[in-house]
Structures are given as structure tokens and as C-alpha cells.
C-alpha atoms as a PDB file:
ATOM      1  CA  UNK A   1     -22.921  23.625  23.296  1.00  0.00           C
ATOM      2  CA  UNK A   2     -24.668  26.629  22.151  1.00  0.00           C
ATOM      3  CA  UNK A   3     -25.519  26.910  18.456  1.00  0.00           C
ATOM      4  CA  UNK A   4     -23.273  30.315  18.298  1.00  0.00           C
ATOM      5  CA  UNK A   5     -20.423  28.152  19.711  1.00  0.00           C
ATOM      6  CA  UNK A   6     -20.993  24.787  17.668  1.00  0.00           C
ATOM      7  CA  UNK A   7     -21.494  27.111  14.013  1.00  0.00           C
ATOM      8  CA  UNK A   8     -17.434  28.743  15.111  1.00  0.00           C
ATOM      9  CA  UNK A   9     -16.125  25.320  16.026  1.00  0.00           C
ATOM     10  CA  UNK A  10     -17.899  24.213  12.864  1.00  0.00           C
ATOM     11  CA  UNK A  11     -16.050  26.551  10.820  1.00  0.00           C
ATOM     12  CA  UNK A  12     -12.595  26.259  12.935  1.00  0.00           C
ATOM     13  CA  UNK A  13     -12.901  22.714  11.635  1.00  0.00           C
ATOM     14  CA  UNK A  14     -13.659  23.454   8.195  1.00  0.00           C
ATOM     15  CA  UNK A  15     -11.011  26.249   7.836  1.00  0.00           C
ATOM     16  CA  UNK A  16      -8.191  23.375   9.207  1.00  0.00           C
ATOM     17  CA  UNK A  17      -9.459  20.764   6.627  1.00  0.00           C
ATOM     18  CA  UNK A  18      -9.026  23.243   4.064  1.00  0.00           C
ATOM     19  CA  UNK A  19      -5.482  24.685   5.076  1.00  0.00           C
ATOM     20  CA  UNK A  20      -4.480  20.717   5.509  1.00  0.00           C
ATOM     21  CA  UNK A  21      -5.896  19.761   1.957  1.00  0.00           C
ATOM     22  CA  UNK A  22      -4.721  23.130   0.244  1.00  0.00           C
ATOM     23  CA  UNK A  23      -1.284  22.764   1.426  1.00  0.00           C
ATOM     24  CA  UNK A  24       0.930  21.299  -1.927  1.00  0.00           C
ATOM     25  CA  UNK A  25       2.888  19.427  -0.374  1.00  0.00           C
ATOM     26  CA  UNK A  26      -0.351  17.171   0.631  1.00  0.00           C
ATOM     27  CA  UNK A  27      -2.173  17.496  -2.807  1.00  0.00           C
ATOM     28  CA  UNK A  28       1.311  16.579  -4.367  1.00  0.00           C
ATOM     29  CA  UNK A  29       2.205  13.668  -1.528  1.00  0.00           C
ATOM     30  CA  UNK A  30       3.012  10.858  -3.436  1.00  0.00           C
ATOM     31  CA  UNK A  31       4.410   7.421  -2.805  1.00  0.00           C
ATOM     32  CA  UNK A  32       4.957   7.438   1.136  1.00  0.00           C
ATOM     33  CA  UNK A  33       2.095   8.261   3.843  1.00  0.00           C
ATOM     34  CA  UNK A  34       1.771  11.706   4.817  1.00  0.00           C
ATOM     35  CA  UNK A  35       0.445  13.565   8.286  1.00  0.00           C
ATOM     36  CA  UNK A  36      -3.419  14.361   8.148  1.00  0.00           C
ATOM     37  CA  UNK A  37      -3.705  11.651   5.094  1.00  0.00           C
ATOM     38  CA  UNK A  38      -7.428  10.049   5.335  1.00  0.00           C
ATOM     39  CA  UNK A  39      -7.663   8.264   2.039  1.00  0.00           C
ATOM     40  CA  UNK A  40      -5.190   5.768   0.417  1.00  0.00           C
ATOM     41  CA  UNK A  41      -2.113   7.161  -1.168  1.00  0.00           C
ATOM     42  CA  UNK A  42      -2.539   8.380  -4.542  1.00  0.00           C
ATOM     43  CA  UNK A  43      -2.740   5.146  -7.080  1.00  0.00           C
ATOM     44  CA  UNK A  44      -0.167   5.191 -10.058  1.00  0.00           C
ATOM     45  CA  UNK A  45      -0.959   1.652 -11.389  1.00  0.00           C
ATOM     46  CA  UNK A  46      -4.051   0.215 -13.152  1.00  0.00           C
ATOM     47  CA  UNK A  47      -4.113  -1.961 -10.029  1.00  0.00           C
ATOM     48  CA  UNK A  48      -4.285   0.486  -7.454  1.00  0.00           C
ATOM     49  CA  UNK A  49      -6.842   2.253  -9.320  1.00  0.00           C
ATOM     50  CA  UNK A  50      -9.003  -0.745  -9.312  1.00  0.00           C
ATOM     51  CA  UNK A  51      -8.358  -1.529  -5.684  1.00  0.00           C
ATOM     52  CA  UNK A  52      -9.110   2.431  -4.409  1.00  0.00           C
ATOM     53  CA  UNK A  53     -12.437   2.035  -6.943  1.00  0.00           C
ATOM     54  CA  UNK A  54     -13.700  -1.048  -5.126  1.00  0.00           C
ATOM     55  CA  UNK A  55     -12.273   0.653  -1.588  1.00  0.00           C
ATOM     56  CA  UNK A  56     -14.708   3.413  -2.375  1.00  0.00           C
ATOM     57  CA  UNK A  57     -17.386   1.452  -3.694  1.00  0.00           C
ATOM     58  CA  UNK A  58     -17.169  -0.463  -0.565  1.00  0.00           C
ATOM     59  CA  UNK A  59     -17.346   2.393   2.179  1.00  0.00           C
ATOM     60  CA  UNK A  60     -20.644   3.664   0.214  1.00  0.00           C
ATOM     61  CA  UNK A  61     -22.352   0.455   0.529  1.00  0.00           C
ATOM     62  CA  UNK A  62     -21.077   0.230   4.255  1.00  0.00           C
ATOM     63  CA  UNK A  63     -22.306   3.530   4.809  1.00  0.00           C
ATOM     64  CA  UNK A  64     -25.832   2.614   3.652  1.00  0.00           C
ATOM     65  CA  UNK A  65     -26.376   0.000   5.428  1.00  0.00           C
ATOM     66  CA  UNK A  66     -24.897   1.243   8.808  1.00  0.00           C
ATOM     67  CA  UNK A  67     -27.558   4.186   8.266  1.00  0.00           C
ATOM     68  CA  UNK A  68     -30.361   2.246   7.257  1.00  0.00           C
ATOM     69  CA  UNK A  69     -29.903  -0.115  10.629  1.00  0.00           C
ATOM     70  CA  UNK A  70     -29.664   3.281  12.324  1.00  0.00           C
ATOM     71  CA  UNK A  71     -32.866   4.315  10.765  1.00  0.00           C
ATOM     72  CA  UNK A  72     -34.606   1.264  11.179  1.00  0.00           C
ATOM     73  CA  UNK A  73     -33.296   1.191  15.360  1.00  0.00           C
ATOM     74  CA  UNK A  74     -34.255   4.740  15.935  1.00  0.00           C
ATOM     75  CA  UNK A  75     -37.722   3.764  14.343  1.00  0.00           C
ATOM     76  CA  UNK A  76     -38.386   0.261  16.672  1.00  0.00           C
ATOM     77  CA  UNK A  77     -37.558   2.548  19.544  1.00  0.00           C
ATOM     78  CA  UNK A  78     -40.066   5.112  18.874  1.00  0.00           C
ATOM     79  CA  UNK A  79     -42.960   2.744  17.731  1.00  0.00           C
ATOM     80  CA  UNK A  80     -42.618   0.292  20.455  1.00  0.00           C
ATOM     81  CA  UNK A  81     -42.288   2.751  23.114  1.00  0.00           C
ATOM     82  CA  UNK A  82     -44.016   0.954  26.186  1.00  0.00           C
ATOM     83  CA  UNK A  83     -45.949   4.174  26.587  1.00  0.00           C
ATOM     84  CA  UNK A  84     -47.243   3.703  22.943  1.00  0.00           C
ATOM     85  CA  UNK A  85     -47.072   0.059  22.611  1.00  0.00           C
ATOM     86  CA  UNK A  86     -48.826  -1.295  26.432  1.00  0.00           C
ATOM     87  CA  UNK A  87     -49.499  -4.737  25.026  1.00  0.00           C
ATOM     88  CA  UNK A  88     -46.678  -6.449  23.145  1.00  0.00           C
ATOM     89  CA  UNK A  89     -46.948  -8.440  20.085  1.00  0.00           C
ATOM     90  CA  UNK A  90     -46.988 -11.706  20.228  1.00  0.00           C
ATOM     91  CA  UNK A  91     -45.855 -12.291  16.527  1.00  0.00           C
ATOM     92  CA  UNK A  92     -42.624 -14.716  16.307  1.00  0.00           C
ATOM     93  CA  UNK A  93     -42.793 -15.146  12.563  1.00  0.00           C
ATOM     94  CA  UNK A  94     -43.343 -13.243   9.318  1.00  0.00           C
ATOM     95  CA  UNK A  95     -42.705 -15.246   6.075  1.00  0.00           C
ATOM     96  CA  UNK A  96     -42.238 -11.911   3.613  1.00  0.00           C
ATOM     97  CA  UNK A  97     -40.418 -10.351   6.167  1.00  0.00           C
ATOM     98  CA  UNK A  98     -37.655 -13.202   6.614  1.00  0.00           C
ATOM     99  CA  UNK A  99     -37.791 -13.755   2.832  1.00  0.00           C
ATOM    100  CA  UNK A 100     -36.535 -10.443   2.459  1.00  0.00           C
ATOM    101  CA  UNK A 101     -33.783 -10.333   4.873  1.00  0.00           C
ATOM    102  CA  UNK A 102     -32.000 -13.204   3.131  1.00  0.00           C
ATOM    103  CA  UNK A 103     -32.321 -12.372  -0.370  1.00  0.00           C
ATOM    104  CA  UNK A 104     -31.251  -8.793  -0.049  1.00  0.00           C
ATOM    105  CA  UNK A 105     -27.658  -9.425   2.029  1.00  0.00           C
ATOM    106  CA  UNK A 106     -27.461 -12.314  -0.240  1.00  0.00           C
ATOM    107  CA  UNK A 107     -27.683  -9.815  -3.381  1.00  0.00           C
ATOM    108  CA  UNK A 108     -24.970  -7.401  -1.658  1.00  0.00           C
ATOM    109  CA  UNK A 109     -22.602 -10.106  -1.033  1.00  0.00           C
ATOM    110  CA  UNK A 110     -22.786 -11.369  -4.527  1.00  0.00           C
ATOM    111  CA  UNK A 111     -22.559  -7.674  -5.971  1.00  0.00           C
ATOM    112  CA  UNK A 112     -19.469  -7.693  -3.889  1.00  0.00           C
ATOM    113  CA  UNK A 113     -18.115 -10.957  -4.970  1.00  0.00           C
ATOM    114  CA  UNK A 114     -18.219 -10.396  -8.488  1.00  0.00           C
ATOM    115  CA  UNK A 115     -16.090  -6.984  -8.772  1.00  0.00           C
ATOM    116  CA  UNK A 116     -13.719  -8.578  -5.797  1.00  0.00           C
ATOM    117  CA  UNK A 117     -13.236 -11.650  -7.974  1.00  0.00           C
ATOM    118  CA  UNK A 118     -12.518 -10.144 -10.908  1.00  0.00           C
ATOM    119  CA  UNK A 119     -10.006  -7.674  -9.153  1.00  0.00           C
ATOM    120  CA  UNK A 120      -8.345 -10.939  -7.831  1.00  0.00           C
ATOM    121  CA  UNK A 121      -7.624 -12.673 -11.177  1.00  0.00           C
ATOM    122  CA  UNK A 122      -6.250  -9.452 -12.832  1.00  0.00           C
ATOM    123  CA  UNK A 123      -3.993  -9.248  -9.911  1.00  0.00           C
ATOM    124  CA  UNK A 124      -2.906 -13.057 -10.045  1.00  0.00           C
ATOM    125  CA  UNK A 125      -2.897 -13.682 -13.951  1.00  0.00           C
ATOM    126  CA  UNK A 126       0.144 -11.178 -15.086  1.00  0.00           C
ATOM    127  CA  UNK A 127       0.715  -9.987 -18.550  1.00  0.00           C
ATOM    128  CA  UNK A 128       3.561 -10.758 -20.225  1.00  0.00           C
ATOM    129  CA  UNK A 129       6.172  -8.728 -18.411  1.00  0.00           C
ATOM    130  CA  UNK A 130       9.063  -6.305 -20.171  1.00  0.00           C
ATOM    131  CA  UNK A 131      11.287  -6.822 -16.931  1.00  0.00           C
ATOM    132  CA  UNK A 132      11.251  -9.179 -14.456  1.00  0.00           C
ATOM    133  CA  UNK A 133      13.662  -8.885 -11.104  1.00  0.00           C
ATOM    134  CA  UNK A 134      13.792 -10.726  -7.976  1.00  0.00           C
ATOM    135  CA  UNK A 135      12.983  -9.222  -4.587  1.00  0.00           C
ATOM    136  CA  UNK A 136      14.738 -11.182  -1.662  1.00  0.00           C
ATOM    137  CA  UNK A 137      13.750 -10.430   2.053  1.00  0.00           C
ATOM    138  CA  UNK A 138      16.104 -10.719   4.423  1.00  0.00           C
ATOM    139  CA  UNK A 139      16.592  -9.807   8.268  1.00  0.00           C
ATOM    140  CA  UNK A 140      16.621  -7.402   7.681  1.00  0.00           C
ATOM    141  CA  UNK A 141      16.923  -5.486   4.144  1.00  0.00           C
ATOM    142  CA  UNK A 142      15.709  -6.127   0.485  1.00  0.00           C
ATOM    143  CA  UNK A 143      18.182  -7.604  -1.991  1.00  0.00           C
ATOM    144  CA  UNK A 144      16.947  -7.328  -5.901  1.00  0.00           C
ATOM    145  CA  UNK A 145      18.116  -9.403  -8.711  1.00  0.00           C
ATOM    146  CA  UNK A 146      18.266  -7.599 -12.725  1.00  0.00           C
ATOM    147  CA  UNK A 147      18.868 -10.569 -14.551  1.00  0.00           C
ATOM    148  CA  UNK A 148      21.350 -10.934 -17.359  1.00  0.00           C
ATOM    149  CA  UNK A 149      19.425 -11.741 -20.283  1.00  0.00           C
ATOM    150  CA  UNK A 150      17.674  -8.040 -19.713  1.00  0.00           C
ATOM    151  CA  UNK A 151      20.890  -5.985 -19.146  1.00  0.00           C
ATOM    152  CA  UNK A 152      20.887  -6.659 -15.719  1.00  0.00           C
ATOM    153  CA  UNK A 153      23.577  -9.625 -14.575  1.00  0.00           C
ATOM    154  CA  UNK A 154      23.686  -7.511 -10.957  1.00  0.00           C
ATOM    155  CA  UNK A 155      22.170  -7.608  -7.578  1.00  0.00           C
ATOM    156  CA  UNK A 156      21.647  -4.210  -5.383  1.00  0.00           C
ATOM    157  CA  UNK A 157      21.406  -4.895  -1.272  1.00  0.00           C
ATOM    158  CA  UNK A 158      18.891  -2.064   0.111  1.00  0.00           C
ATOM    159  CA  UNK A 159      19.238  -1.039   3.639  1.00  0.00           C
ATOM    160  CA  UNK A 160      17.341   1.668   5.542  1.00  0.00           C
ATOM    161  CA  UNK A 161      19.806   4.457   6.604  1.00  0.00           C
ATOM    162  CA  UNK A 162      19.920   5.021  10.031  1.00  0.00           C
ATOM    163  CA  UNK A 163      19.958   8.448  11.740  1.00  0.00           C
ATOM    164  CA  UNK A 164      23.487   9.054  11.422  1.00  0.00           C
ATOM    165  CA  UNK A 165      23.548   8.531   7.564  1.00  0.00           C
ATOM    166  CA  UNK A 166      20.389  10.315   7.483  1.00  0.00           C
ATOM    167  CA  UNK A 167      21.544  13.027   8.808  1.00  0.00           C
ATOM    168  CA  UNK A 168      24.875  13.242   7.083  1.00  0.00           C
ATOM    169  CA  UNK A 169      22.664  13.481   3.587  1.00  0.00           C
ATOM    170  CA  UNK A 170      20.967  16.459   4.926  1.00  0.00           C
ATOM    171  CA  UNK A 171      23.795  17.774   5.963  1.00  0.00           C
ATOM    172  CA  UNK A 172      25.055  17.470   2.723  1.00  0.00           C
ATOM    173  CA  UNK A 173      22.086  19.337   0.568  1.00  0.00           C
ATOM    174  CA  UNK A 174      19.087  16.729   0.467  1.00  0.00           C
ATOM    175  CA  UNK A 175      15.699  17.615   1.751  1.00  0.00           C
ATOM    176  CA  UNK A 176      14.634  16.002   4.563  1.00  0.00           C
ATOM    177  CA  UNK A 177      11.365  14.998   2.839  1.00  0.00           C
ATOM    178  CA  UNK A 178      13.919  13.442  -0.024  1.00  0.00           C
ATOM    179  CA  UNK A 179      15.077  11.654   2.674  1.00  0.00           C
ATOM    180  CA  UNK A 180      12.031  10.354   5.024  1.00  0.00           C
ATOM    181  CA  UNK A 181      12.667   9.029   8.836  1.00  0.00           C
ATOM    182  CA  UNK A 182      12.525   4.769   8.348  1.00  0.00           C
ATOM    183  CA  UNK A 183      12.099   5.256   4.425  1.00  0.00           C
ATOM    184  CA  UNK A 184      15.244   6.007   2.950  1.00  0.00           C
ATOM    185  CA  UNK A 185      17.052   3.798   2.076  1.00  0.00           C
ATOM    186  CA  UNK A 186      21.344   3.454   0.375  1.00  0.00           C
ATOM    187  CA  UNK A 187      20.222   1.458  -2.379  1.00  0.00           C
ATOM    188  CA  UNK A 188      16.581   2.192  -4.187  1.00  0.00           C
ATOM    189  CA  UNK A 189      15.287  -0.270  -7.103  1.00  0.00           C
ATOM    190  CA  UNK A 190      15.247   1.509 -10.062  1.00  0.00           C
ATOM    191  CA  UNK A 191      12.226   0.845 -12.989  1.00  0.00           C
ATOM    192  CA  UNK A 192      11.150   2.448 -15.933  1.00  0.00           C
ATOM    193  CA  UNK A 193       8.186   4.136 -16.389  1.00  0.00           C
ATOM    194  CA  UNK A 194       5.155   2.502 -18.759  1.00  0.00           C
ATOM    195  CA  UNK A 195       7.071  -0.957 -18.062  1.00  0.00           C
ATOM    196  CA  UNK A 196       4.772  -4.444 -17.358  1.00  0.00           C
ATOM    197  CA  UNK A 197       7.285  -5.149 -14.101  1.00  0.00           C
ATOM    198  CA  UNK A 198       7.156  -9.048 -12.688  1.00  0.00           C
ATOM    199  CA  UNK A 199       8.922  -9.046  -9.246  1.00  0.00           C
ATOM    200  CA  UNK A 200       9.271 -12.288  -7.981  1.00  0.00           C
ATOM    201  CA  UNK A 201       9.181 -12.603  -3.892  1.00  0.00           C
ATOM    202  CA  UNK A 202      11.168 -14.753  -1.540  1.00  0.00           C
ATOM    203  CA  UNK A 203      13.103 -14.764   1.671  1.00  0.00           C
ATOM    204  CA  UNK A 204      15.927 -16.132   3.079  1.00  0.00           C
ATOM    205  CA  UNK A 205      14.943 -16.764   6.625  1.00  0.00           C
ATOM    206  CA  UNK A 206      11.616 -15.861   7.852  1.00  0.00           C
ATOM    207  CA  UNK A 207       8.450 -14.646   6.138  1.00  0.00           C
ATOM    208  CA  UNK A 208       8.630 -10.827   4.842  1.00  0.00           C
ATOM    209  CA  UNK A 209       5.917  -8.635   3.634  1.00  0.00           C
ATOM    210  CA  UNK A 210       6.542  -7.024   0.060  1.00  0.00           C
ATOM    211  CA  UNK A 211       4.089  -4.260   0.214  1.00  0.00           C
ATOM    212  CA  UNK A 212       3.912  -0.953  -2.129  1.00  0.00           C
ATOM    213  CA  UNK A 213       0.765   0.803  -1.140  1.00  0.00           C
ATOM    214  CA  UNK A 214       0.970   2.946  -4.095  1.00  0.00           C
ATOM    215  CA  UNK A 215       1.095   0.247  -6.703  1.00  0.00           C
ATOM    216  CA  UNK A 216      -1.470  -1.292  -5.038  1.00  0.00           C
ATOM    217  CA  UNK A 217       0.506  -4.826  -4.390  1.00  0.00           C
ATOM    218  CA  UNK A 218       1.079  -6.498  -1.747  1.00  0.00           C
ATOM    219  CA  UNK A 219       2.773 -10.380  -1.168  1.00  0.00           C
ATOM    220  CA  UNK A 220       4.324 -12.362   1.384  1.00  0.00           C
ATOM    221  CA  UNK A 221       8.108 -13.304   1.076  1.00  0.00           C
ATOM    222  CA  UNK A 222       8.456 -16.900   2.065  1.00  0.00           C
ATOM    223  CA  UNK A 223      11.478 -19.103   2.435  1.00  0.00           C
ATOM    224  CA  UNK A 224      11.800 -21.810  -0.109  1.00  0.00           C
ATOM    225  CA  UNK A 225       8.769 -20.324  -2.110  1.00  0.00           C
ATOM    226  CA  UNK A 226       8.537 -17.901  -4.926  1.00  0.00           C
ATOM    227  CA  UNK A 227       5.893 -15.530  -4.986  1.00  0.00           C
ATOM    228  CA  UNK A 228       5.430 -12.418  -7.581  1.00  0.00           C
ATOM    229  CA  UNK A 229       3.452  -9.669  -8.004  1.00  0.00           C
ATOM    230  CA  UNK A 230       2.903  -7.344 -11.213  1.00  0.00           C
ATOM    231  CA  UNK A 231       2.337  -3.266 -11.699  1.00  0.00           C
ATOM    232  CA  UNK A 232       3.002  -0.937 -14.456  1.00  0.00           C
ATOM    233  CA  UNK A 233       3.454   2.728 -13.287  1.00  0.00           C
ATOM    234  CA  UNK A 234       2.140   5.655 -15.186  1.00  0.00           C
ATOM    235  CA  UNK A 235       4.065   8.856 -13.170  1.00  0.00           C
ATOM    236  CA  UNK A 236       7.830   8.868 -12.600  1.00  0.00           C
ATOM    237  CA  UNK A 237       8.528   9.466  -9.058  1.00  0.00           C
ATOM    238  CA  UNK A 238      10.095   7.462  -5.532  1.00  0.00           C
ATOM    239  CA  UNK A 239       7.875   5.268  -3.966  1.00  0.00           C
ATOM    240  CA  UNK A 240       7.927   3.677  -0.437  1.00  0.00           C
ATOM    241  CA  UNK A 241       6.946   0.572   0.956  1.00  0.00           C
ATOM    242  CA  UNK A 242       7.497  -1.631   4.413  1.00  0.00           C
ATOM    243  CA  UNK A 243       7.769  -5.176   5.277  1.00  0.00           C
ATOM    244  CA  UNK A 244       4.240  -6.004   6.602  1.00  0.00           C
ATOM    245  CA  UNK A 245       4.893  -9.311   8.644  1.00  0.00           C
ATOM    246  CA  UNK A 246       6.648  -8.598  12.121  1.00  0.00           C
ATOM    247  CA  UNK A 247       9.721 -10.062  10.874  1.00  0.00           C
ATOM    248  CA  UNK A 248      11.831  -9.534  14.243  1.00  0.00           C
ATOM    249  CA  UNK A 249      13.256  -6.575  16.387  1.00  0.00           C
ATOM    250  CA  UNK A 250      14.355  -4.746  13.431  1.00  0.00           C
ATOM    251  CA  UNK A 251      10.997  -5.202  11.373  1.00  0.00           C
ATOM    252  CA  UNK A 252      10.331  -1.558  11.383  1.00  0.00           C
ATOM    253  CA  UNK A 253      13.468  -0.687   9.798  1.00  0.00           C
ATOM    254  CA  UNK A 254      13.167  -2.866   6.963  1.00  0.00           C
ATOM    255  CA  UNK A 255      11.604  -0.531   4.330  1.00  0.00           C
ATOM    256  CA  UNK A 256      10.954  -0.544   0.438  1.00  0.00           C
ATOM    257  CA  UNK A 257      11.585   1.582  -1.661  1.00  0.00           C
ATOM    258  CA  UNK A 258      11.167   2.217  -6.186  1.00  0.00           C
ATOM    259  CA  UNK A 259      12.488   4.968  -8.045  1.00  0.00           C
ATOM    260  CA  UNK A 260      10.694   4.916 -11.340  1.00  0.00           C
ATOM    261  CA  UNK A 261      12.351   6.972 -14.419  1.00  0.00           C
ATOM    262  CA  UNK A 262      11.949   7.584 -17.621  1.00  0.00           C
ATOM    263  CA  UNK A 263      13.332   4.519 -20.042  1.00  0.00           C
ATOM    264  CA  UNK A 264      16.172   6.849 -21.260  1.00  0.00           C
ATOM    265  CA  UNK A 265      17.123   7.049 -17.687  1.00  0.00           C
ATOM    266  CA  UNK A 266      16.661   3.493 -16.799  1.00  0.00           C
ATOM    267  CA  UNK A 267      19.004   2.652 -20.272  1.00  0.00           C
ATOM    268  CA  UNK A 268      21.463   4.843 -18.544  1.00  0.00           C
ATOM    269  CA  UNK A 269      21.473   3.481 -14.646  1.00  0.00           C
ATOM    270  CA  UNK A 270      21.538  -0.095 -16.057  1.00  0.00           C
ATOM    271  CA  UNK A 271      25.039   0.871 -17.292  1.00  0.00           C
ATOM    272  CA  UNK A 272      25.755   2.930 -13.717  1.00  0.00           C
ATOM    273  CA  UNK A 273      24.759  -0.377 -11.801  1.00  0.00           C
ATOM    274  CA  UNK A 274      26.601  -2.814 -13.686  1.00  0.00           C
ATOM    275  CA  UNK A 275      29.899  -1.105 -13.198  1.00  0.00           C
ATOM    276  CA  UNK A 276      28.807  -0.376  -9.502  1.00  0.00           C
ATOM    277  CA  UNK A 277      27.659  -3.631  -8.330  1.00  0.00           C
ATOM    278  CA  UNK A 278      28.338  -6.226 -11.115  1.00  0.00           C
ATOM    279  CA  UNK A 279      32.581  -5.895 -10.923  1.00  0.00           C
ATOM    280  CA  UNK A 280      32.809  -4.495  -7.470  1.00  0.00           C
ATOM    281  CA  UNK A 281      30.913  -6.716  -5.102  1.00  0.00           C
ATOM    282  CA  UNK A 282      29.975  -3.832  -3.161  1.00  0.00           C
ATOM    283  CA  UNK A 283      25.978  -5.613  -2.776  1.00  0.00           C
ATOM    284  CA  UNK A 284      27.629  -8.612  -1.722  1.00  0.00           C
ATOM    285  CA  UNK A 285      29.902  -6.592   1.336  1.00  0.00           C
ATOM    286  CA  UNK A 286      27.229  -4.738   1.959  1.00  0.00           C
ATOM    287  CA  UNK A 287      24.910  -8.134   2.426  1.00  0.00           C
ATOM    288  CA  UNK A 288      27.347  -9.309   4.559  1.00  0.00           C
ATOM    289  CA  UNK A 289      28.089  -6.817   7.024  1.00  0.00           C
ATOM    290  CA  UNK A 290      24.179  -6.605   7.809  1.00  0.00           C
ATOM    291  CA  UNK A 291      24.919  -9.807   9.593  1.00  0.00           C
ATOM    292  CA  UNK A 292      24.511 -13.531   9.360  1.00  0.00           C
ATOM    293  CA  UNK A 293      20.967 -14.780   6.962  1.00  0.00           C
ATOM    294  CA  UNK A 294      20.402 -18.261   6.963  1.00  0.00           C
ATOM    295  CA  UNK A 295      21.461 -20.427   4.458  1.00  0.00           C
END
């Protein structure tokens, strides 16, 4: 390619990135993966901040040391050249040299360690929570649990909508990007905003994936065992997530997905829910006609 030719497909390039990363929709995405998206979703807990700093601390170090083997390839290549290097070295053995070569990976590794550990135990050791709620996996849709002593006493069943009921709520007025293809759901989880949430994480049949890539947590759902995770969310908004263990012929359609609102708002749909799922039983018909869960 001809430098005229690689400078316009240089700038072609540049003038796509730019339209792609201009465009608000993309600088606003938020919650739920987007077309062109190279980075992680946008973080809106303390915990997903922490993870994306380490994520980027990571892919530096990673990049330095792919270049520096690079360098150091390019270099053996040139200097031991047969035409400039006729008689080999017989050298099998230099102390400094191997010295080196185990201290410094050593050194990265525990540089690594120390931030990864610490990351670890502020996941695993919650604060005291304000709310805690159950998330139940199930072949296949989410079931969550408000407890009683909170305001809660209710339990919302959360099904993807298929096309048909996809399509009916466009029909109706919603956006289709209100309304996302294997996202939406009937039922979302509701939370306040500035909360310490708890959710704790099991399954009634086989092992589920409870995975919210913008809160930065992610746990298994196992039968017989409770698992929890913690976030507290600093923007208001609707958040996806998917089951991340292949869970059966219907894993794809098994998504998550958390409205956060203000704590005036949340007051306010605690009241909506009870009366809607607490005397009705609609969660438990709606359980039901998703099909037979093991006991």
C-alpha cells in the first residue's frame, strides 16, 4: 500500500472511530452492551470502578511486556544474524542474567497480587446492607424475594419477553432501545439509588450465573447453596445482566435486569408491588406457567 493510500485509509478509520464515539447514544450507553463498544460498560458502583481500575492497570502492564519481548526478539534476530554472528556462542549459563529473570516476573506477579487481593476481600466482606433480597434462578427466569421486615413481604417472577410481547410494547409507544432484543424483561427488580444492596443467590435446579456487568458483580446460583453479592449504585437508570452458566436450551433467554430509582420512588413501588404481587399471586401464576422447576 502506497503511503498516499495508507494516510486516506488512516483517516477513513479515524473519521469512523470518531462518528462511533461522538454518537450520544454511545457516550450515554449505559447498563446493557452496545454495537462498536471496546471497553467495559460504564461502572456505577464503587466495585466496578475498582474492577475497570485494575482492568486498565492490567492491559498497561500486558502491553509492556508484550512490547518489551517484541523488542528484545527483533533485537536477538538482528545480532545473531548468521551473517553477523558465523561462530555461535557456546555460553549455556549466565548467573546475573537468570537472577534477573526470576526476580523481576516475581515482582510483577506480586504487584498484581496485592491490588487483586485486596479487590477480592472488599468484594467478599459486605457492609452492613440497607436492603437485602433474594435472587432465585430458575429454568429459566429470575424470581426475587423483598422481605417483610423491610416493606417487602412479596416475590416478583422475571421473564424475558419474547418477540411477540416485544413487539406489542413497541407497538404500543416504547422505544425499541427501552425495550432491548433478549433484555427486556415483564418484571424488572426495582432498588433505590445510594442503597448498600445484599442479594443473596440460589437456584432451584441447576447452576445459574447472576451477573451485572455494570455493578461489577458477578456469582454463581447453586442449588441448595446461598451465595450473595453486594453493590451500591450512584446513577439512577435500567441495568441488564445474563445468566453466565449454559443453563440449558433456553440459557440465552434468561436475562437480568435492575431498575434503580430514586428512594422516593422506591417508597412508592414498594406500595405498587405489594398490592400487585403480595394479594394477587400473579408471581406465583406466572412461576408456574414457565413450566415445571424442581423441587
Amino acid at each position: 500500500m502506497s503511503r498516499k493510500a495508507w494516510a486516506g485509509a488512516s483517516a477513513a478509520l479515524s473519521s469512523l472511530a470518531a462518528a462511533v464515539f461522538a454518537n450520544p447514544a454511545f457516550a450515554e450507553a449505559i447498563g446493557q452492551p452496545h454495537p462498536w463498544q471496546m471497553t467495559l460498560q460504564p461502572q456505577v458502583t464503587d466495585i466496578g470502578e475498582r474492577i475497570n481500575s485494575l482492568h486498565n492497570a492490567l492491559l498497561v502492564i500486558i502491553t509492556v511486556i508484550t512490547l518489551f519481548v517484541l523488542v528484545l526478539l527483533l533485537y536477538v534476530l538482528f545480532r545473531f544474524h548468521e551473517a553477523r554472528n558465523p561462530v555461535p556462542s557456546r555460553t549455556t549459563h549466565h548467573t546475573f542474567l537468570e537472577i534477573i529473570w526470576t526476580i523481576v516476573p516475581v515482582m510483577i506477579l506480586v504487584g498484581i497480587a496485592i491490588p487483586s487481593f485486596s479487590l477480592l476481600r472488599y468484594k467478599l466482606v459486605p457492609p452492613p446492607a440497607d436492603i437485602v433480597m433474594k435472587a432465585t434462578g430458575s429454568q429459566w427466569l429470575w424470581t426475587y424475594d423483598y422481605p417483610k421486615d423491610q416493606g417487602g413481604g412479596f416475590t416478583i417472577v422475571s421473564k424475558m419477553l419474547d418477540e411477540k410481547e416485544r413487539a406489542d410494547l413497541i407497538a404500543k409507544g416504547t422505544s425499541p432501545e427501552d425495550a432491548p432484543r433478549l433484555l427486556a424483561v415483564d418484571n424488572e427488580a426495582v432498588l433505590p439509588v445510594g442503597k448498600i444492596i445484599k442479594v443473596e443467590v440460589t437456584s432451584t435446579d441447576v447452576i445459574h450465573g447472576f451477573n451485572l456487568p455494570a455493578f461489577g458483580v458477578k456469582v454463581n446460583a447453586i442449588p441448595g447453596r446461598n451465595n450473595e453479592v453486594w453493590f451500591q449504585v450512584d446513577k439512577e437508570g435500567l441495568y441488564y445482566g445474563q445468566c453466565t452458566q449454559i443453563c440449558g436450551d433456553q440459557h440465552s433467554e434468561m436475562p437480568l435486569a435492575f431498575h434503580i430509582v430514586s428512594p422516593e420512588r422506591y417508597a412508592e413501588w414498594l406500595k405498587e408491588a405489594k398490592a400487585k404481587f403480595a394479594s394477587n399471586g400473579t408471581s406465583l401464576a406466572r412461576l408456574a406457567d414457565a413450566g415445571p422447576l424442581a423441587p
